[in-house]
Protein backbone atom coordinates (compact mmCIF):
# COMPACT_ATOMS: atom_id res chain seq x y z
CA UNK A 1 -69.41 14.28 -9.39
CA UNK A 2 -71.87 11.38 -8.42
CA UNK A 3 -74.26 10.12 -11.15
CA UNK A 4 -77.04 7.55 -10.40
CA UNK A 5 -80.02 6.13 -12.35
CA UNK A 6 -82.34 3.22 -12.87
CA UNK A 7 -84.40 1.23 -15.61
CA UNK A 8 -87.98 -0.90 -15.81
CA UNK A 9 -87.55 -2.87 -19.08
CA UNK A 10 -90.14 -5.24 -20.26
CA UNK A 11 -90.16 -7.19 -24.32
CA UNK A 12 -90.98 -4.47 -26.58
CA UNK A 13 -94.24 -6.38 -27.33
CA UNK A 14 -95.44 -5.20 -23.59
CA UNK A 15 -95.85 -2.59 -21.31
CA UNK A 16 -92.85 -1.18 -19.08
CA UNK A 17 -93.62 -2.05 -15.63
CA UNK A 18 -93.51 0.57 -12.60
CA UNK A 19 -90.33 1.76 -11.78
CA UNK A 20 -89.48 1.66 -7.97
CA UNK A 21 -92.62 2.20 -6.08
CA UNK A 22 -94.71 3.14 -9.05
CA UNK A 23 -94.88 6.68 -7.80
CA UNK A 24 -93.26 10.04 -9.42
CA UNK A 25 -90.45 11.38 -7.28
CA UNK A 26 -92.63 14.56 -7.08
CA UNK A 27 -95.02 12.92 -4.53
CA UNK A 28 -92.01 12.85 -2.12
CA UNK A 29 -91.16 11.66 1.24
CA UNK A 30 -95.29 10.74 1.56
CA UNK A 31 -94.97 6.97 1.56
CA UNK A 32 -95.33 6.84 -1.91
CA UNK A 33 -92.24 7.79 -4.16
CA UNK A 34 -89.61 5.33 -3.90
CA UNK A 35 -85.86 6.83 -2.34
CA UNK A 36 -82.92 6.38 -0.78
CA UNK A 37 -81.52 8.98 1.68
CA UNK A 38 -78.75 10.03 3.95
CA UNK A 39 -76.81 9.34 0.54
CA UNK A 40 -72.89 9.21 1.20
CA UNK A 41 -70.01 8.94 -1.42
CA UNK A 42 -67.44 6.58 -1.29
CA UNK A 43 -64.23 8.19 -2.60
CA UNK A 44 -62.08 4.86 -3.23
CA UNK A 45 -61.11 5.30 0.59
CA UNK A 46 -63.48 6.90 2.73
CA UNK A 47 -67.10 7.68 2.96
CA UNK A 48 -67.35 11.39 2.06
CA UNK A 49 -70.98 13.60 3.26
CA UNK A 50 -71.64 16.20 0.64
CA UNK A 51 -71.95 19.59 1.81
CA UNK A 52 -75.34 20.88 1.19
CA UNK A 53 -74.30 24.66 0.31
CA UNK A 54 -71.54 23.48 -2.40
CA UNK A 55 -73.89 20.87 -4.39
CA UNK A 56 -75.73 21.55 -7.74
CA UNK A 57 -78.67 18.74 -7.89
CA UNK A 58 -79.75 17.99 -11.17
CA UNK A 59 -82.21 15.41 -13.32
CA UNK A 60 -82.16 14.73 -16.71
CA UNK A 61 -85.41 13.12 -16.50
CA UNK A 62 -86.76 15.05 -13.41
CA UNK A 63 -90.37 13.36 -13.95
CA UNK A 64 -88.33 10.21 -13.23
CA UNK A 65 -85.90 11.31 -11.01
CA UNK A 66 -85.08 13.45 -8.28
CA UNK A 67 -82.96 14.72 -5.37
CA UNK A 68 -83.23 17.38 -2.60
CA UNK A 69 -80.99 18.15 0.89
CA UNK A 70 -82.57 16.23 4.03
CA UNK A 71 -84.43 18.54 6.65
CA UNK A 72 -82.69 20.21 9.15
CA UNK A 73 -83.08 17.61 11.44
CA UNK A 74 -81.51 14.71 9.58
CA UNK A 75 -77.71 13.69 9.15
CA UNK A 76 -75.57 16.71 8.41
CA UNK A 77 -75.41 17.13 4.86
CA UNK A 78 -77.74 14.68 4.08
CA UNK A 79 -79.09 14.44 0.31
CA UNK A 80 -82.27 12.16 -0.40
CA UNK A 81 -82.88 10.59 -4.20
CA UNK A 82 -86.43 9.69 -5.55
CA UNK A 83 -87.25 7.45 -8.36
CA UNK A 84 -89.77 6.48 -9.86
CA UNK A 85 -93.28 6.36 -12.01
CA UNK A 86 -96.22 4.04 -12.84
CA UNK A 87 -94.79 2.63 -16.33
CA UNK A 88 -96.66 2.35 -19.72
C-alpha cells in the first residue's frame, strides 16, 4: 500500500491559500493541475514500478486529489498523482 497527501494551512482568522497549482486534479495533465508522475515505490531496498493491471487507485478527497496510469507511451507501469484546488 502507498498513501500520499498534502495540506494549505493559513491562521484560522484567514483564507486557506491554493493548494499546489491552484487547480483541481480534474483539469489534468493541461498545464494546470499540479502532479507528479512516473511515481515509483521505494520498498526499504529497491525502487519497485507498480503494475498497472494489479492497482486499485483511490481518493478520499477526490476533488483534492487524484491518480490515474500514464498513457501507453510513458514508463511501463507508470502512475501519475494530481493535487490540488484554488483554496477559500
Amino acid at each position: 500500500m502507498a498513501v500520499w497527501g498534502g495540506m494549505a494551512a493559513s491562521p484560522t482568522n484567514e483564507l486557506s491559500p491554493p493548494m499546489g497549482s491552484g487547480h483541481f486534479p480534474k483539469d489534468g495533465h493541461q498545464n494546470k493541475s499540479a502532479y507528479f508522475k512516473q511515481t515509483r515505490i521505494w520498498d526499504n531496498a529497491n525502487f519497485v514500478d507498480p503494475e498497472a493491471d494489479k492497482l486499485v487507485l483511490s481518493a478520499t478527497r477526490p476533488d483534492c486529489y487524484g491518480s490515474e496510469t500514464a498513457p501507453d507511451d510513458a514508463a511501463p507501469n507508470a502512475i501519475d498523482f494530481f493535487y490540488g484546488g484554488p483554496g477559500q
